[in-house]
Protein backbone atom coordinates (compact mmCIF):
# COMPACT_ATOMS: atom_id res chain seq x y z
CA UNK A 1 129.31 121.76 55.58
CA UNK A 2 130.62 122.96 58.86
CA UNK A 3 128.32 123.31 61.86
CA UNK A 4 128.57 126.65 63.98
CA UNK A 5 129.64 125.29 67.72
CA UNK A 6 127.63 128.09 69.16
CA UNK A 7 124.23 126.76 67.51
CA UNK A 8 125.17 123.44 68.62
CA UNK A 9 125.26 125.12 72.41
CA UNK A 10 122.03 126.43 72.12
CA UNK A 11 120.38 123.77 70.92
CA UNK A 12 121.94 121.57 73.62
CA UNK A 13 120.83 123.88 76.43
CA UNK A 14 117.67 124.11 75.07
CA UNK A 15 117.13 120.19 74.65
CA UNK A 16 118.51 119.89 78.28
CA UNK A 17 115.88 122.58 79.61
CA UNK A 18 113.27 120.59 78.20
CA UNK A 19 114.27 117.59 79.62
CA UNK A 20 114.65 119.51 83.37
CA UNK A 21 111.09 120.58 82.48
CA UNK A 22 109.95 117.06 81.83
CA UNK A 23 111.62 115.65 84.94
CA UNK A 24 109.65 118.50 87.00
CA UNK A 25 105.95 117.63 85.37
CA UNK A 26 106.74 113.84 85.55
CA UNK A 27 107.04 114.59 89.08
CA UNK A 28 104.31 116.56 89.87
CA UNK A 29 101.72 114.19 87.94
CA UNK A 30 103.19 111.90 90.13
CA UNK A 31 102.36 113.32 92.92
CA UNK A 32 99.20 114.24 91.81
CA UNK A 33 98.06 110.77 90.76
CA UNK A 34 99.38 109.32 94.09
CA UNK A 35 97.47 111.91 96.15
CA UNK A 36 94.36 110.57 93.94
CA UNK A 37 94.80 107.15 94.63
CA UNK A 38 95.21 107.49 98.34
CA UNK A 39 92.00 109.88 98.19
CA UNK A 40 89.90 106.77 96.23
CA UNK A 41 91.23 104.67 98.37
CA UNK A 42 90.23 106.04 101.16
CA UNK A 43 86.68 105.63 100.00
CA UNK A 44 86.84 101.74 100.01
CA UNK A 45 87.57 99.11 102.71
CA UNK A 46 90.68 98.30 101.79
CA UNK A 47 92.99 96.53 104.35
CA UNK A 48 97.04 97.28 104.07
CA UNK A 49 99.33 94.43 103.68
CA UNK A 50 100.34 94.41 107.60
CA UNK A 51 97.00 94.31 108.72
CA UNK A 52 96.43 91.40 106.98
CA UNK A 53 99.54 89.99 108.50
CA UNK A 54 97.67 90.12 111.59
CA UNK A 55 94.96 88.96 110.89
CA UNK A 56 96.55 85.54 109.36
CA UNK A 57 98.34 85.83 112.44
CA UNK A 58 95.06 85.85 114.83
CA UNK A 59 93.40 83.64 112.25
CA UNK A 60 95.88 80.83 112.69
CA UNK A 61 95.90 81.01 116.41
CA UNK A 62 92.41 81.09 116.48
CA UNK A 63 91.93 77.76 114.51
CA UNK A 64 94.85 76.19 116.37
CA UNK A 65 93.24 76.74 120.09
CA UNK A 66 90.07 75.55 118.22
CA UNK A 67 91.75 72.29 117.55
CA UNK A 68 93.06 71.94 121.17
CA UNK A 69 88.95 72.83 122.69
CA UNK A 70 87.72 70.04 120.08
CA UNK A 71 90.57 67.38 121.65
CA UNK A 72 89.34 68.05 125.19
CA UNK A 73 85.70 68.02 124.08
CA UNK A 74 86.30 64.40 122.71
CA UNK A 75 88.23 63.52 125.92
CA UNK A 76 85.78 65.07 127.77
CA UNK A 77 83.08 62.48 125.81
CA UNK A 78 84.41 59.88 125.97
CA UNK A 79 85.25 60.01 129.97
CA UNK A 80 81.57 60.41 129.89
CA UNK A 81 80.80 57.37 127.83
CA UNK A 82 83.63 55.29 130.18
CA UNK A 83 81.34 56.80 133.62
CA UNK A 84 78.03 55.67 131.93
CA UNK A 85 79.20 52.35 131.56
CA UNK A 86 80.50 52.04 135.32
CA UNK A 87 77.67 50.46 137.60
């Protein structure tokens, strides 16, 4: 059985078309579901991934000039202790 070459044409083009035509949706829903994502999210506090860079940043420096205040504090004490004992 011998298959015509111009059927097999068509039906090539036509499978291709489709495909094109499923590229094109697959991109639109896409977009669309992106667009309704950033739209709920939008709705919630949600912090991006470089703000919370910053705030680890100003977190850490934070807790490390607490550590420094809490050394002088104790220095501070016990120079107090050390002039209470003095006559």
């Amino acid at each position: 059985m011998q298959i015509d070459s111009k059927l097999l044409d068509e039906l090539a083009e036509k499978i291709s078309g489709g495909i094109k035509a499923l590229g094109q949706v697959k991109g639109e829903a896409e977009a669309q579901i992106r667009s309704s994502l950033e739209s709920a999210f939008a709705n919630f506090d949600v912090v991006t991934g470089e703000r919370m860079q910053v705030q680890e940043a100003l977190l850490a420096q934070a807790r490390k000039e607490i550590k420094t205040l809490e050394s002088r504090i104790k220095a501070l004490e016990a120079q107090l202790k050390q002039d209470d004992k003095k006559p």
